[in-house]
N, C-alpha and C. Protein backbone atom coordinates (compact mmCIF):
# COMPACT_ATOMS: atom_id res chain seq x y z
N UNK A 1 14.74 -1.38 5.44
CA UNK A 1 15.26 -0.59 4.32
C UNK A 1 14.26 -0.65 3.17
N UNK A 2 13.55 0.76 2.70
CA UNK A 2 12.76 0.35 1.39
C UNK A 2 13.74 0.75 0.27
N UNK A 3 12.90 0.51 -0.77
CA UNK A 3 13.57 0.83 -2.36
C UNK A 3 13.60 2.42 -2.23
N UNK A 4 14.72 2.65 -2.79
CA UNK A 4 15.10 3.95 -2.95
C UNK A 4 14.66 5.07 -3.66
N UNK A 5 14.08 5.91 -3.35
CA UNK A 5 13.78 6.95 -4.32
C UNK A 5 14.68 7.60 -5.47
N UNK A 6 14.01 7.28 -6.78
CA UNK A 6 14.51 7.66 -7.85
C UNK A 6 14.30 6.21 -8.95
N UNK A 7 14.09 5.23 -8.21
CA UNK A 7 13.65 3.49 -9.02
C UNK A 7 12.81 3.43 -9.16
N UNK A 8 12.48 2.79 -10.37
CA UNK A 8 11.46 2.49 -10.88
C UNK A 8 10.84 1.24 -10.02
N UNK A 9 9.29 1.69 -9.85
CA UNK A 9 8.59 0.99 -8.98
C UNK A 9 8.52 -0.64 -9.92
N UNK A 10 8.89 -1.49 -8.99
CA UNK A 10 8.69 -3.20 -9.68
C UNK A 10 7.15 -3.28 -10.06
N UNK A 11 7.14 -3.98 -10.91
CA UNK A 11 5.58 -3.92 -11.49
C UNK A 11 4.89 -4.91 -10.32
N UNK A 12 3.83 -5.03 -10.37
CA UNK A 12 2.92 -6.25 -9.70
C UNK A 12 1.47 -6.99 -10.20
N UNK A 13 1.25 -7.84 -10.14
CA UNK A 13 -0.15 -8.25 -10.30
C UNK A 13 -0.86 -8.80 -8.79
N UNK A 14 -1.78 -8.14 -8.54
CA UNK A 14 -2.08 -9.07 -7.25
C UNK A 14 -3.67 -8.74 -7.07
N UNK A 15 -4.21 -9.90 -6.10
CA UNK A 15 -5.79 -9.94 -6.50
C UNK A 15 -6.23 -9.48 -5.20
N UNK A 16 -7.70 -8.45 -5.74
CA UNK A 16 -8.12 -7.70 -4.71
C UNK A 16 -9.33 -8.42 -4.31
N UNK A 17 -9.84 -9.53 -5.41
CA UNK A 17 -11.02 -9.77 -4.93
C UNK A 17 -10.98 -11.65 -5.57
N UNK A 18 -11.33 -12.64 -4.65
CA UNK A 18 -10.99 -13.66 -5.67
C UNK A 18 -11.42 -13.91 -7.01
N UNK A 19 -10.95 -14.50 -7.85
CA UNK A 19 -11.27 -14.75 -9.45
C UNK A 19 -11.77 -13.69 -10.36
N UNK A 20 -11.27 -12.63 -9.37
CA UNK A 20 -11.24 -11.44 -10.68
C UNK A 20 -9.53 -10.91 -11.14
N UNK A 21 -9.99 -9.96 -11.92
CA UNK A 21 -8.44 -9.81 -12.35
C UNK A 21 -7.88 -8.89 -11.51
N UNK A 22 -6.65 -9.36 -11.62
CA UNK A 22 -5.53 -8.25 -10.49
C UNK A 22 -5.00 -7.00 -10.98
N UNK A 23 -4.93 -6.42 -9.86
CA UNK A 23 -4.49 -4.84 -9.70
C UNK A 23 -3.43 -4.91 -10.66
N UNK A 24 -3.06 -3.73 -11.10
CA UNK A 24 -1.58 -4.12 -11.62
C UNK A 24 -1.32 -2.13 -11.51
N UNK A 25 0.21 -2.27 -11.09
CA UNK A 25 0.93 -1.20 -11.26
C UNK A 25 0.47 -0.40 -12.64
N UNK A 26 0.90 -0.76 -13.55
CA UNK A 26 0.82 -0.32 -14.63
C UNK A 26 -0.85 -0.08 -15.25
N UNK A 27 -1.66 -0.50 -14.27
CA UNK A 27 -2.81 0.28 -14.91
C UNK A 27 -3.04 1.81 -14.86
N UNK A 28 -2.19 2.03 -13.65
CA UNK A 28 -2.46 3.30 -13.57
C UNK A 28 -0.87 4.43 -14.27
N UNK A 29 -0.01 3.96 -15.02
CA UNK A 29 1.19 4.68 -15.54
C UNK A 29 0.91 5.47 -16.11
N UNK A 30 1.48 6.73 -16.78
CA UNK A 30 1.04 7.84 -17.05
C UNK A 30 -0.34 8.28 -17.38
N UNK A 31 -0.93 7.62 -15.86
CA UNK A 31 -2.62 8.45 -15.66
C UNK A 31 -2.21 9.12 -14.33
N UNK A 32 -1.81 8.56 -13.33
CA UNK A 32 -1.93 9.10 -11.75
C UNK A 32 -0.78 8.42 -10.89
N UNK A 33 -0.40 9.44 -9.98
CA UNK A 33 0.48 8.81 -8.65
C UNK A 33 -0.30 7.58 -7.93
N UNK A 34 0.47 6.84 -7.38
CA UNK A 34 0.06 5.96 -6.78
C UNK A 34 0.67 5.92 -5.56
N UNK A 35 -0.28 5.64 -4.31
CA UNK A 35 0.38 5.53 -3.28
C UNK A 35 -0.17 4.04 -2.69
N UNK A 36 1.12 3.27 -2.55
CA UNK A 36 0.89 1.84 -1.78
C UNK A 36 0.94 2.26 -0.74
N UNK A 37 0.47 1.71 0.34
CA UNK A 37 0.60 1.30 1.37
C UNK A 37 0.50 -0.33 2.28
N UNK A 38 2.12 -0.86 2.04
CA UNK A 38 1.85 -2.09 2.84
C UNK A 38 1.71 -2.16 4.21
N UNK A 39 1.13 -3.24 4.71
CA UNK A 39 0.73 -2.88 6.52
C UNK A 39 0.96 -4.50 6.86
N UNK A 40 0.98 -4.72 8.15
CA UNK A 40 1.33 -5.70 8.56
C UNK A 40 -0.17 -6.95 8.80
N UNK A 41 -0.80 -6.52 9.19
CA UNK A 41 -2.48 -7.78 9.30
C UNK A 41 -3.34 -6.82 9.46
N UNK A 42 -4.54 -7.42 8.06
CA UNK A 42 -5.77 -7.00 8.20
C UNK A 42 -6.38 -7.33 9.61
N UNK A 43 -7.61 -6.30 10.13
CA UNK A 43 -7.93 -6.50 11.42
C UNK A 43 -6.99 -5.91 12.89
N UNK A 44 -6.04 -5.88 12.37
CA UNK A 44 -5.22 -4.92 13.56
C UNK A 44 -5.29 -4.01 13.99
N UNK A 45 -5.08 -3.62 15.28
CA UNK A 45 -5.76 -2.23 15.63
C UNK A 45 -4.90 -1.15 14.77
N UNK A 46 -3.50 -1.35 14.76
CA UNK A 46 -3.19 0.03 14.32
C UNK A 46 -3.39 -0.22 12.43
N UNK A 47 -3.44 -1.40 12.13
CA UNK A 47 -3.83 -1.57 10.62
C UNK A 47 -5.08 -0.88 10.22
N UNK A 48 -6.02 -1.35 11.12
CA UNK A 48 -7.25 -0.73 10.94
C UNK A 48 -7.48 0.70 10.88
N UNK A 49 -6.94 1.21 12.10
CA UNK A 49 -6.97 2.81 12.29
C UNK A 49 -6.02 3.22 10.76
N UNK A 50 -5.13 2.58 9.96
CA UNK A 50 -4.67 3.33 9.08
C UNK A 50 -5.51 3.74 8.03
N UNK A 51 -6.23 2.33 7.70
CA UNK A 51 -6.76 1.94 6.54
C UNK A 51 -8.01 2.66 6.73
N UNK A 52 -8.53 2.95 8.02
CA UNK A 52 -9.57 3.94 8.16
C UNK A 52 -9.30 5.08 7.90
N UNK A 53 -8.32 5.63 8.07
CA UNK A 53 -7.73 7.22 8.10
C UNK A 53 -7.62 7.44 6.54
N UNK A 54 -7.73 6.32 5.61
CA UNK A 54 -7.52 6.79 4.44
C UNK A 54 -8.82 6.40 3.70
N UNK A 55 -9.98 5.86 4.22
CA UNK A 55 -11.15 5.56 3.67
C UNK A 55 -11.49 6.57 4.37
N UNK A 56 -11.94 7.27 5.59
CA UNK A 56 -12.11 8.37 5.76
C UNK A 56 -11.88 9.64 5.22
N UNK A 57 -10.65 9.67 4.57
CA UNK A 57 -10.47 10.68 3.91
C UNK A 57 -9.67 10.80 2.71
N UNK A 58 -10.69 9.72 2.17
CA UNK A 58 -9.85 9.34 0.66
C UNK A 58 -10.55 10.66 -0.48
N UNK A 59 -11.72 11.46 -0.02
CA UNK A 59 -11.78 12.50 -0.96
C UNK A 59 -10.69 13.58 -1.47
N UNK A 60 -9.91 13.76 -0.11
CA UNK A 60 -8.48 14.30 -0.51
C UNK A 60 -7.64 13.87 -1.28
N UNK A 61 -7.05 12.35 -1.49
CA UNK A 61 -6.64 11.87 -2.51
C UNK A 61 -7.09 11.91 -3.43
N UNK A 62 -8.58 11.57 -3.97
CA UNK A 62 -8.81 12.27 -5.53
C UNK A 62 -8.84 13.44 -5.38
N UNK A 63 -9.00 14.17 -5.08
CA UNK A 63 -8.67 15.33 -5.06
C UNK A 63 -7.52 15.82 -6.05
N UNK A 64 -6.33 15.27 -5.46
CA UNK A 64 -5.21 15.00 -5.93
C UNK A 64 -5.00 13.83 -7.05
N UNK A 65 -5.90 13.20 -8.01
CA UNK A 65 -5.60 12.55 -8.88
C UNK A 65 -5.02 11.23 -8.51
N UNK A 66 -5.03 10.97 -6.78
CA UNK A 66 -4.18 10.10 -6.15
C UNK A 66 -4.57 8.25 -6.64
N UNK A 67 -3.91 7.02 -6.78
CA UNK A 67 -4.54 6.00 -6.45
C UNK A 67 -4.15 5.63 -5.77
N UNK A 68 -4.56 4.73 -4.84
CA UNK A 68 -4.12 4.28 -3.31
C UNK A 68 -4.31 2.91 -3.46
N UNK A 69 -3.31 2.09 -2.89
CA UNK A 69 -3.40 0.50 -2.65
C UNK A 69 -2.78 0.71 -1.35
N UNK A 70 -3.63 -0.30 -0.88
CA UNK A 70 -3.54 -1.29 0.38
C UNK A 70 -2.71 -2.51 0.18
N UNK A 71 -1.88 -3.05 0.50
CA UNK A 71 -1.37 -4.32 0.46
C UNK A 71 -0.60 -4.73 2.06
N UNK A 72 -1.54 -5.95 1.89
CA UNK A 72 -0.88 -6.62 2.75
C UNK A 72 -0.59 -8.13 2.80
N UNK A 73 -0.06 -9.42 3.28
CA UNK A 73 -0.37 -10.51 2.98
C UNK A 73 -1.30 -11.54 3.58
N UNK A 74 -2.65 -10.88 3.81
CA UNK A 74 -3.54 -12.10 4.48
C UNK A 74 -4.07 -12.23 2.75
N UNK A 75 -5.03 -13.38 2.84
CA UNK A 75 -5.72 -13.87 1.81
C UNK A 75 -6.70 -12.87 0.87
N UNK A 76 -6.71 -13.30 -0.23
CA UNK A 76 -7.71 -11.97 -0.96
C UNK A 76 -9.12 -12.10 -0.30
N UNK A 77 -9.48 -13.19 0.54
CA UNK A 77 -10.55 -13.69 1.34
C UNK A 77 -11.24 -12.39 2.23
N UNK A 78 -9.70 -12.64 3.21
CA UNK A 78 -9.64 -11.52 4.58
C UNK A 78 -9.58 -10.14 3.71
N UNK A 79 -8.99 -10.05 2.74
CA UNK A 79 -9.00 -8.39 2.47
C UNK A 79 -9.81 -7.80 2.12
N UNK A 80 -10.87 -8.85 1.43
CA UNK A 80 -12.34 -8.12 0.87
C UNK A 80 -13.24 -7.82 2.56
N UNK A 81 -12.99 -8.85 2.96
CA UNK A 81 -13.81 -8.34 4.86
C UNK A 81 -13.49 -7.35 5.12
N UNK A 82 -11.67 -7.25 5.15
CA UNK A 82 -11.37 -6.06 5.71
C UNK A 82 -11.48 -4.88 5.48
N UNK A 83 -11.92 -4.50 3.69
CA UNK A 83 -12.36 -3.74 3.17
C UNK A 83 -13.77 -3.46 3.33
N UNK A 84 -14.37 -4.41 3.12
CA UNK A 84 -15.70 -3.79 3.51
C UNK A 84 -15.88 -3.40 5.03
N UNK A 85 -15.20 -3.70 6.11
CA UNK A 85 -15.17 -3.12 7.23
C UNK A 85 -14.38 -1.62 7.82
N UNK A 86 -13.42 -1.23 6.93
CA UNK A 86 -13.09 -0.36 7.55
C UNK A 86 -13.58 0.67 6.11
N UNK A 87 -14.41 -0.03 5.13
CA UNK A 87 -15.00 0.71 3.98
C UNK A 87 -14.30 1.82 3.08
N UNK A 88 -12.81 1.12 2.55
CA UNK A 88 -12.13 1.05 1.78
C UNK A 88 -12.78 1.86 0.29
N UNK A 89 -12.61 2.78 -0.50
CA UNK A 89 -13.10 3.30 -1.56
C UNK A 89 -12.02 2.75 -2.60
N UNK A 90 -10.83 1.90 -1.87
CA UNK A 90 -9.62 1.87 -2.67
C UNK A 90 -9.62 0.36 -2.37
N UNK A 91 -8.46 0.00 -3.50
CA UNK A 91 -8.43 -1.96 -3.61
C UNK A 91 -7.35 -1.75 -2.32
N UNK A 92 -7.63 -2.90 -1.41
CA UNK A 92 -6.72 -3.75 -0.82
C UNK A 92 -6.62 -4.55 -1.52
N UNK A 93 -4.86 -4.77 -2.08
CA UNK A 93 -4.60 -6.49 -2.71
C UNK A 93 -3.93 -7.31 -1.83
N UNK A 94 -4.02 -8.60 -1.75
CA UNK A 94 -3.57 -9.92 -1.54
C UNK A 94 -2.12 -10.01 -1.93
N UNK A 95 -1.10 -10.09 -1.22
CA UNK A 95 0.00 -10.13 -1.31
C UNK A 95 0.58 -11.82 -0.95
N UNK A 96 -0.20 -12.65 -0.71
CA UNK A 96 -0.52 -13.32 -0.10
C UNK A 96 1.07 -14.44 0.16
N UNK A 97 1.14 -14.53 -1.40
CA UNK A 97 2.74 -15.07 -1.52
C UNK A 97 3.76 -14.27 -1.35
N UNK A 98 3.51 -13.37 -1.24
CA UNK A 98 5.20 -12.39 -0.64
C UNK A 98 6.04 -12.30 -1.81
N UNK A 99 5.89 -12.28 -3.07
CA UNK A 99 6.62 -11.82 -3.89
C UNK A 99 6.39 -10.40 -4.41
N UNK A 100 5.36 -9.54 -4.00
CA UNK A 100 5.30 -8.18 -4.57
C UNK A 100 6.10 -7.36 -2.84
N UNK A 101 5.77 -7.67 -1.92
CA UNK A 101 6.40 -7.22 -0.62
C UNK A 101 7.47 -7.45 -0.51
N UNK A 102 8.38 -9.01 -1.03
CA UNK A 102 9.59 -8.41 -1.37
C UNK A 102 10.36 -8.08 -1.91
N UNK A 103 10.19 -7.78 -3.25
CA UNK A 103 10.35 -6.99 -4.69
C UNK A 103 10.51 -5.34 -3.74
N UNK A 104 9.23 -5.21 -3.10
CA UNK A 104 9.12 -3.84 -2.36
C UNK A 104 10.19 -3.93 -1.27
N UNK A 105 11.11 -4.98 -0.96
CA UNK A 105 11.56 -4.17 0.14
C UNK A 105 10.46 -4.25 1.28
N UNK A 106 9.66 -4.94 1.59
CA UNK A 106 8.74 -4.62 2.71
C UNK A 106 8.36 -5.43 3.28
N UNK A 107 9.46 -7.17 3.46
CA UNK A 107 8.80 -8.03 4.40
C UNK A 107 9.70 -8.19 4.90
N UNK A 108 9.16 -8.40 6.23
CA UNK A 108 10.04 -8.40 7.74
C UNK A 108 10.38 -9.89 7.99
N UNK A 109 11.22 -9.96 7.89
CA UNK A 109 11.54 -11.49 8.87
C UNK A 109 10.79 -12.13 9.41
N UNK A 110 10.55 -11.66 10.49
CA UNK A 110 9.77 -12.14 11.77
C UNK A 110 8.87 -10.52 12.56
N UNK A 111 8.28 -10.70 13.24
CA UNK A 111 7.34 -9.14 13.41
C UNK A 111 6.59 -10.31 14.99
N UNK A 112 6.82 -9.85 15.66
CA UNK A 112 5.80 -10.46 16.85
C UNK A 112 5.50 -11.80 17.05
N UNK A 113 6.61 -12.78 16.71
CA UNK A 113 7.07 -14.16 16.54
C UNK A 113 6.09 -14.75 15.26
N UNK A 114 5.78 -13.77 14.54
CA UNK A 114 5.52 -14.10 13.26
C UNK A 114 6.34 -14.03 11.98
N UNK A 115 6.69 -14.93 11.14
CA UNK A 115 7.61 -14.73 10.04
C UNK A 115 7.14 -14.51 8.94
N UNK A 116 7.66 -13.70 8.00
CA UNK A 116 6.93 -13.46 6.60
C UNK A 116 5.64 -12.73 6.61
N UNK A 117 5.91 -11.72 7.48
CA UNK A 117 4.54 -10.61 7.31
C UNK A 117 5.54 -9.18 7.06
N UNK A 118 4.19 -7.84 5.93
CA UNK A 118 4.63 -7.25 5.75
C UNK A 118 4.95 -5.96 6.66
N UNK A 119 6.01 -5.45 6.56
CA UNK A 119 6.54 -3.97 7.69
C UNK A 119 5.21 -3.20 7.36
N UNK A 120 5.45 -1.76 7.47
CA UNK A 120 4.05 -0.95 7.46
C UNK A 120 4.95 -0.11 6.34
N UNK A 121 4.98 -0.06 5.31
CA UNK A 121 5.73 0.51 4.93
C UNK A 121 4.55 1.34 3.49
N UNK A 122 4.88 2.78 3.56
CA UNK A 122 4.44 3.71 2.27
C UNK A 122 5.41 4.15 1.22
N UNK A 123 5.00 3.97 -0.07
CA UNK A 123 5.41 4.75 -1.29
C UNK A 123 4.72 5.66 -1.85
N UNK A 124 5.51 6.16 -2.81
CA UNK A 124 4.38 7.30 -3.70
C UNK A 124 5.23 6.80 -5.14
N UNK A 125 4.47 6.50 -5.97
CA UNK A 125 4.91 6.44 -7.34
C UNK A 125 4.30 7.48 -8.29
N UNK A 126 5.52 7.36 -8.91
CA UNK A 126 4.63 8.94 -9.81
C UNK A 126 3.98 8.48 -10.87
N UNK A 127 3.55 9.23 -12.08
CA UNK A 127 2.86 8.45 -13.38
C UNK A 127 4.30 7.83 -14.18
N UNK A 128 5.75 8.15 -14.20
CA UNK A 128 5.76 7.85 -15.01
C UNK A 128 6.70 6.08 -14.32
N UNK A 129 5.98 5.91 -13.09
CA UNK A 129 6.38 4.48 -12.62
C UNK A 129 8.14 4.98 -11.46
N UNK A 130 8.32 5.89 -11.56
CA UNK A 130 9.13 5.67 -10.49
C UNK A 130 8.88 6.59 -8.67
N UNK A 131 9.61 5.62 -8.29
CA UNK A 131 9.42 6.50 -6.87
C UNK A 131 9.75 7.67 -6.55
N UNK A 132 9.06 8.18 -5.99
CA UNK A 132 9.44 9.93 -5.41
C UNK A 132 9.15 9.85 -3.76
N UNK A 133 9.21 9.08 -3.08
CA UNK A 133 8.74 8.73 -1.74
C UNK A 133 8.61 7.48 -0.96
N UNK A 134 9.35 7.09 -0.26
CA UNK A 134 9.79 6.05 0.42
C UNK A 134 10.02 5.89 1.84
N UNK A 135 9.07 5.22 2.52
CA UNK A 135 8.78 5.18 3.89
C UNK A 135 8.93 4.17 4.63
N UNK A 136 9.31 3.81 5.97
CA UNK A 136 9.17 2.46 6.54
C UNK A 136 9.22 3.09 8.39
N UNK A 137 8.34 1.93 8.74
CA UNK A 137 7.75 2.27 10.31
C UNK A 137 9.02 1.32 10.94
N UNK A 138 10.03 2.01 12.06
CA UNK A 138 11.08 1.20 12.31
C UNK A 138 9.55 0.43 13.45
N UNK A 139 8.53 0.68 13.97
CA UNK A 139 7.91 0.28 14.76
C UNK A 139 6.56 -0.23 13.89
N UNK A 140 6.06 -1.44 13.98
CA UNK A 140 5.13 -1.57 13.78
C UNK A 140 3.25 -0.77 13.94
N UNK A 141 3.98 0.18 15.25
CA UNK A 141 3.08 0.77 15.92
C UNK A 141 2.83 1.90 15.62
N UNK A 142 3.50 2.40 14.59
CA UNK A 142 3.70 3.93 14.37
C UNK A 142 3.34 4.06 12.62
N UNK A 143 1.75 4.78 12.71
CA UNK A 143 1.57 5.11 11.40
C UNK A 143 2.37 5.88 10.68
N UNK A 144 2.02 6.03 9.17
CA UNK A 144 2.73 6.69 8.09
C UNK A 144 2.51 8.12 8.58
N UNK A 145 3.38 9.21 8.26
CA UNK A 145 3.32 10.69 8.14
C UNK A 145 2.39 10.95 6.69
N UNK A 146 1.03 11.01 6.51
CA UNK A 146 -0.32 11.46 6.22
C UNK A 146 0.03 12.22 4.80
N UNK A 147 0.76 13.48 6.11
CA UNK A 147 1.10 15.05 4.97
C UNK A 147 2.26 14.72 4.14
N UNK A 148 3.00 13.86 4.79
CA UNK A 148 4.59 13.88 4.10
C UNK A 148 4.33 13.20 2.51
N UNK A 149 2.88 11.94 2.59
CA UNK A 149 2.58 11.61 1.50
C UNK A 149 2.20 12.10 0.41
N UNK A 150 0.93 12.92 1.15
CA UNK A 150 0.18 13.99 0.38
C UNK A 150 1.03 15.02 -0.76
N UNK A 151 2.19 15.62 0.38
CA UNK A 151 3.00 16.38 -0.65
C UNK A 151 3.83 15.54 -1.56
N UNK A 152 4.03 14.43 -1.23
CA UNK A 152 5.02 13.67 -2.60
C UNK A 152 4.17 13.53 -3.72
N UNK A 153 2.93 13.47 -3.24
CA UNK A 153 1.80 13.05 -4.56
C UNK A 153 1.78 14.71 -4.91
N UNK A 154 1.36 15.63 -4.33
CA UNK A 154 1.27 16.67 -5.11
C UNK A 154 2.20 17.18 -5.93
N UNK A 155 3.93 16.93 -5.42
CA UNK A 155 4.91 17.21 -6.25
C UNK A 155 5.09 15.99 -7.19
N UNK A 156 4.54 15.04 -7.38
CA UNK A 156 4.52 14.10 -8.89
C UNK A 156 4.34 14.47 -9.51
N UNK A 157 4.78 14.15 -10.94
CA UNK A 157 4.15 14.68 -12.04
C UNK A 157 3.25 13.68 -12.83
């Protein structure tokens, strides 16, 4: 179950890179939509193929004024690798303690006899901080719908 469209997105701080300063929701509030995307482990095949599909074609999102986060909970360690490997134009943050994933609504119990990792789950926040788009993979295996995002960001204001 994610947070419902029409709520205001929970704020967050979380670090994309160690001992620098963290992402925060609110840097981007009435500048641009934001689209999170939490995923379950950096390095995964279908994690990877996501996070590629959107470094691949993250010119479309600016395009659209879009900002895009990655979150997931391996270490801000693994996320800078994982970023520079699947060559990320956008922050992956460190979720690492599980308090912004489950604020979001987006940590699973258990996932593949693992406990406390995040679902695959997408939002779209608009500028003025609330949701207009709310997604969750009942399968770990099954990426986000791409377009369905695209248009929530284009209908943001």
């Amino acid at each position: 179950m994610t947070l419902a469209v029409g709520l205001t997105a929970p704020e967050f701080a979380l670090p994309v890179v160690p001992r620098e300063a963290p992402i925060r929701l609110s840097d981007f509030q009435g500048e641009k939509p934001v689209v999170i995307l939490f995923f379950p482990l950096a390095f995964s095949s279908v994690c990877t193929a996501e996070m590629c599909y959107m470094a691949e074609n993250y010119a479309a999102w600016e395009a659209v004024n879009a900002q895009v986060i990655g979150i997931s909970v391996d270490s801000p360690y693994v996320n800078v690798k994982f970023a520079e490997e699947v060559k990320a134009p956008f922050p992956i943050a460190s979720d690492f303690n599980k308090d912004v994933s489950a604020a979001y609504e987006a940590l699973a119990d258990e996932m593949g006899g693992l406990k406390g990792v995040t679902k695959r789950v997408a939002y779209v926040i608009d500028r003025s901080g609330t949701i207009v788009y709310a997604w969750e993979g009942g399968n770990p295996g099954v990426m986000p719908d791409f377009s369905a995002i695209m248009e929530a960001v284009e209908q943001a204001d």
